[in-house]
N, C-alpha and C. Protein backbone atom coordinates (compact mmCIF):
# COMPACT_ATOMS: atom_id res chain seq x y z
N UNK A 1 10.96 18.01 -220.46
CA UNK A 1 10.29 18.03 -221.74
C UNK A 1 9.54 19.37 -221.87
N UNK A 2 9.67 20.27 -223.22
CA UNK A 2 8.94 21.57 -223.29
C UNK A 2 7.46 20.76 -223.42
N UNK A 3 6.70 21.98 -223.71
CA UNK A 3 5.30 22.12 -223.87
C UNK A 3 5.46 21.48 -225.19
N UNK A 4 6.27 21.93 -226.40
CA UNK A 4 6.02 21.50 -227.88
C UNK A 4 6.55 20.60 -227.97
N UNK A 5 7.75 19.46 -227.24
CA UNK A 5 7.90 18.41 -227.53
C UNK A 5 6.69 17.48 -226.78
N UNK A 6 6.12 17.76 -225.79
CA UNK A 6 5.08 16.93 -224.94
C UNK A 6 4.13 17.27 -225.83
N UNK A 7 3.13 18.43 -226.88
CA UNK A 7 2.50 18.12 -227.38
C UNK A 7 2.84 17.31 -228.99
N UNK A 8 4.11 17.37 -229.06
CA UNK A 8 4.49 16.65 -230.23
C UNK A 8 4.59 15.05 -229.95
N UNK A 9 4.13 14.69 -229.08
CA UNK A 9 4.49 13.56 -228.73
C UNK A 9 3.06 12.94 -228.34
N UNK A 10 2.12 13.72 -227.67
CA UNK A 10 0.84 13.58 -227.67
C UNK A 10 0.46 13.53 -228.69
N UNK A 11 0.86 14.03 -230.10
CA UNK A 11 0.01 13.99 -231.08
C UNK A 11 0.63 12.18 -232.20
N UNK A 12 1.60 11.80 -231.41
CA UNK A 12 2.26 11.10 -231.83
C UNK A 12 1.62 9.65 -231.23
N UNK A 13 1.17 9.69 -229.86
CA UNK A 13 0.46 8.92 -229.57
C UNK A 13 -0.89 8.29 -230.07
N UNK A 14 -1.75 9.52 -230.28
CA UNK A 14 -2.89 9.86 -230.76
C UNK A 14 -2.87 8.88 -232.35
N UNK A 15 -1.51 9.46 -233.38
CA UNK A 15 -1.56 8.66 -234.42
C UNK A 15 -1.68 7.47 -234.66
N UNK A 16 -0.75 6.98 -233.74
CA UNK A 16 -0.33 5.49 -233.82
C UNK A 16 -1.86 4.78 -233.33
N UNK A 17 -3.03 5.29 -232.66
CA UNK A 17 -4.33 4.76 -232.53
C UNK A 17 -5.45 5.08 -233.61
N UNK A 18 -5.03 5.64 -234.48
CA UNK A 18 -6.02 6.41 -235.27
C UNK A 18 -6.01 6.04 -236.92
N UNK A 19 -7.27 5.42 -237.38
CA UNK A 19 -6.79 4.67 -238.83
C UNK A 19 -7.29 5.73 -239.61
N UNK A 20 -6.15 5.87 -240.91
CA UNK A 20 -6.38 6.47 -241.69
C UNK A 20 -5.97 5.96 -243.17
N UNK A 21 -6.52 5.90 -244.38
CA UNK A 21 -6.16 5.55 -245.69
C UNK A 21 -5.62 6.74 -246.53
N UNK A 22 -4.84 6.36 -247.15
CA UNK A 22 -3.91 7.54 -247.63
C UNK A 22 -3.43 6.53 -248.89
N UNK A 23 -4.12 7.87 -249.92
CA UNK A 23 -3.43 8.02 -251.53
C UNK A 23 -2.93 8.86 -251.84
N UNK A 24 -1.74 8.28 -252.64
CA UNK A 24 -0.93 9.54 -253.27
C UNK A 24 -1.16 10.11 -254.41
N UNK A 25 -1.16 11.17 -254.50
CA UNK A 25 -1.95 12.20 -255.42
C UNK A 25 -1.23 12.35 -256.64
N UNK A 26 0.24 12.74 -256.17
CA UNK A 26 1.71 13.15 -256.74
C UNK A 26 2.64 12.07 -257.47
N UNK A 27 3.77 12.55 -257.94
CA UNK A 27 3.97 11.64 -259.25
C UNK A 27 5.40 11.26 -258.60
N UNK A 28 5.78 11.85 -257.13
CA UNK A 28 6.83 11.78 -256.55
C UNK A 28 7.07 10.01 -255.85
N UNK A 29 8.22 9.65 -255.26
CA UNK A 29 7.72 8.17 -255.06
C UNK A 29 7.95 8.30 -253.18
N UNK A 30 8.33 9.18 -252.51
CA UNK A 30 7.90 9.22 -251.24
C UNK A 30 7.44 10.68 -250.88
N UNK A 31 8.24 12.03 -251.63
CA UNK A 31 8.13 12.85 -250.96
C UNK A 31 7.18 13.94 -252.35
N UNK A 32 5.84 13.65 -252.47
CA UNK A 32 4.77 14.19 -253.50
C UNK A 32 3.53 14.43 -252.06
N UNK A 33 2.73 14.79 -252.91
CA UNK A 33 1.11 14.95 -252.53
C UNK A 33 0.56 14.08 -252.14
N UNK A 34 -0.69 13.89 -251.17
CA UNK A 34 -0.94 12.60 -250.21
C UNK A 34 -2.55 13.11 -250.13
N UNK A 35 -3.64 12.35 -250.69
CA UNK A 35 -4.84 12.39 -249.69
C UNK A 35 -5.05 11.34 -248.88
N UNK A 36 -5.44 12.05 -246.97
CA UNK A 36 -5.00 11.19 -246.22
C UNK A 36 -6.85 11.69 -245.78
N UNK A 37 -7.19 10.39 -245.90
CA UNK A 37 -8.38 10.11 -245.09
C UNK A 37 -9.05 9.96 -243.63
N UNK A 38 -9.25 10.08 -242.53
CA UNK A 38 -9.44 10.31 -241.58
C UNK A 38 -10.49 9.13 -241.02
N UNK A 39 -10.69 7.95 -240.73
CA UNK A 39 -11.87 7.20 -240.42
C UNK A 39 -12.57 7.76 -239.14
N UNK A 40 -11.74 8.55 -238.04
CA UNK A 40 -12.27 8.96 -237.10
C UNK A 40 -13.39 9.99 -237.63
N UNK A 41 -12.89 11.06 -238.01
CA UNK A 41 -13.34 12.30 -238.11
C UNK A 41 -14.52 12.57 -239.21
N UNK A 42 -14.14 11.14 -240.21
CA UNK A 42 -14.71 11.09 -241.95
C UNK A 42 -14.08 12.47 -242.45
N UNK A 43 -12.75 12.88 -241.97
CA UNK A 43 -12.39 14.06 -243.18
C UNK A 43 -11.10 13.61 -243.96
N UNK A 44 -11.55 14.42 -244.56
CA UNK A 44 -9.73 14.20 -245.93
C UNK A 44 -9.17 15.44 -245.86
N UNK A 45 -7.96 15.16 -245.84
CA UNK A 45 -7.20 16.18 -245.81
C UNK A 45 -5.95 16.03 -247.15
N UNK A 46 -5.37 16.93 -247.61
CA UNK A 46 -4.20 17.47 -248.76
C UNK A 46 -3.23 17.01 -247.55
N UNK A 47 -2.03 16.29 -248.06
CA UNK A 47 -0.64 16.30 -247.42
C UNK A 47 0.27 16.48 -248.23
N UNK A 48 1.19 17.77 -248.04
CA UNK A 48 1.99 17.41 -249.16
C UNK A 48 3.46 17.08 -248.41
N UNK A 49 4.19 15.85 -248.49
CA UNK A 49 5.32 15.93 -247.63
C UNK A 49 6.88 16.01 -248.74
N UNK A 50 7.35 16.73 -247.81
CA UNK A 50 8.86 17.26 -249.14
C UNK A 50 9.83 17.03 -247.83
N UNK A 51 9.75 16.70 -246.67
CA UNK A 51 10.95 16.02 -246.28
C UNK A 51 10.67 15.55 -244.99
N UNK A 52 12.00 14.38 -244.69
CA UNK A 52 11.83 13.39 -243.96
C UNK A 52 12.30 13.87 -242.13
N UNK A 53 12.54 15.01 -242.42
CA UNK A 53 12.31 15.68 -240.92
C UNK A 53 11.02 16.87 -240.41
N UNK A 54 10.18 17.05 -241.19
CA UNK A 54 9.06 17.45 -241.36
C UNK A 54 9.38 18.86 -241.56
N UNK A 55 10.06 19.48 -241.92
CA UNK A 55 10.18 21.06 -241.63
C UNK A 55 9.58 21.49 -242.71
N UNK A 56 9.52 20.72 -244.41
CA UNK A 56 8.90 21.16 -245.03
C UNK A 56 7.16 20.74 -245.62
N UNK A 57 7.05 20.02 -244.89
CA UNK A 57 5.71 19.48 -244.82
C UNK A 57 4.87 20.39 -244.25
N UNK A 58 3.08 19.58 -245.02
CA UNK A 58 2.25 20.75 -244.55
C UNK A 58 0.85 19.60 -244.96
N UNK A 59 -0.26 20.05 -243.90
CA UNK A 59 -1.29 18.93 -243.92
C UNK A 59 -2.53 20.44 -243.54
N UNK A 60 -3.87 19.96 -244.48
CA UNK A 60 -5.03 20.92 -244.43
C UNK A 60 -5.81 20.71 -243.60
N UNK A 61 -5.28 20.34 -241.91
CA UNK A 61 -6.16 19.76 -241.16
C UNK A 61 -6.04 21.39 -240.58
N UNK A 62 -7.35 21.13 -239.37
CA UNK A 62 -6.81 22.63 -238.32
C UNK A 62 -5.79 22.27 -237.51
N UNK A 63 -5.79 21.49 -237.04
CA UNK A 63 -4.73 21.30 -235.54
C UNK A 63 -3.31 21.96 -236.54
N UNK A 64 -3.17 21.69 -237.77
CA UNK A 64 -1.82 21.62 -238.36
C UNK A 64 -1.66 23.21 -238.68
N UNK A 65 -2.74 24.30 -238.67
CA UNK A 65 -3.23 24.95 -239.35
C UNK A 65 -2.79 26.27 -238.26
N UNK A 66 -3.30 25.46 -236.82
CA UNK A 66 -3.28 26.35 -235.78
C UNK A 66 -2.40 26.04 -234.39
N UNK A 67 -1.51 25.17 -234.61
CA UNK A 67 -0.69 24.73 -233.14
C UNK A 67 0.60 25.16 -233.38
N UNK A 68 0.95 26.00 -234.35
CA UNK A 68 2.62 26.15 -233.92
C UNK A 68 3.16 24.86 -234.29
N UNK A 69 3.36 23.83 -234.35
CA UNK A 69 4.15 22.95 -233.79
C UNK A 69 5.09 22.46 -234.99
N UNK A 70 4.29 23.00 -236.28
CA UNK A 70 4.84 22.26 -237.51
C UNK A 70 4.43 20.74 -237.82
N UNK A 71 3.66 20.10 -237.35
CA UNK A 71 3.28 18.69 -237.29
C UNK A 71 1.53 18.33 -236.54
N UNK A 72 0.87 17.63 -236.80
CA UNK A 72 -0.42 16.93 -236.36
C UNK A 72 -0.66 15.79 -236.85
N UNK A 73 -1.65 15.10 -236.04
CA UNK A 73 -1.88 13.88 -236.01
C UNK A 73 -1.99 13.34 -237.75
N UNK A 74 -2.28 14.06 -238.13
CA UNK A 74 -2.65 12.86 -239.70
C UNK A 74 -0.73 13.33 -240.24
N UNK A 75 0.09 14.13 -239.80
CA UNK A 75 1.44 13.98 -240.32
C UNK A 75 1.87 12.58 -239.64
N UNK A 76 1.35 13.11 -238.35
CA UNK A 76 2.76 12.02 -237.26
C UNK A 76 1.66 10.52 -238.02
N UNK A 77 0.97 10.24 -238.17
CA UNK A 77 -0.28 9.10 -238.60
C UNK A 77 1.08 8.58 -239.90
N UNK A 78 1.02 9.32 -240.90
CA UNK A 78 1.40 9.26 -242.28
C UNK A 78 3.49 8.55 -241.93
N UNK A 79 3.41 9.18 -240.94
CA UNK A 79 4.97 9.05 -240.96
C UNK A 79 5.27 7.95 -239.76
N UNK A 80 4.24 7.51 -239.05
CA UNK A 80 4.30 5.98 -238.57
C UNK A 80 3.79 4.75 -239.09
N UNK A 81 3.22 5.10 -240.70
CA UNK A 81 2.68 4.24 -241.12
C UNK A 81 3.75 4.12 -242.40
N UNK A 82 4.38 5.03 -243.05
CA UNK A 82 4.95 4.99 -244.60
C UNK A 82 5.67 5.30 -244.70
N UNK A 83 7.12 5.85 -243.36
CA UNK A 83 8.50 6.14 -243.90
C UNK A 83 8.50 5.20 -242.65
């Protein structure tokens, strides 16, 4: 396992423990605008997801902001809870 699938997978763990409420912003019916709430952290973050392998997705957290990875916990959160 690389470094970026082991941290993609750590962050995958992390989601599946972590509650978050999420409204959709966008007029799309899966792949629009998302405010995804954070109960851990109390932050909100912008999600906007445009596809179902994440390459074009993008979330206003830092981890998402600053890891390379293309993905963080409130994506992998959003995409174990609603696709």
């Amino acid at each position: 396992m690389t470094d970026a699938e082991w941290q993609t997978a750590l962050r995958m763990q992390i989601a599946e423990d972590e509650k978050f409420t999420i409204k959709k912003t966008g007029d799309g019916v899966v792949f629009t605008n998302y405010n995804v709430y954070s109960q851990h952290s109390k932050n909100s973050y912008k999600v906007a997801l445009r596809s179902a392998d994440n390459t074009l997705n993008f979330c206003s957290c830092s981890d998402y902001k600053t890891n390379l990875l293309g993905t963080c916990n409130t994506l992998r959160q959003f995409y174990y809870t609603s696709i």
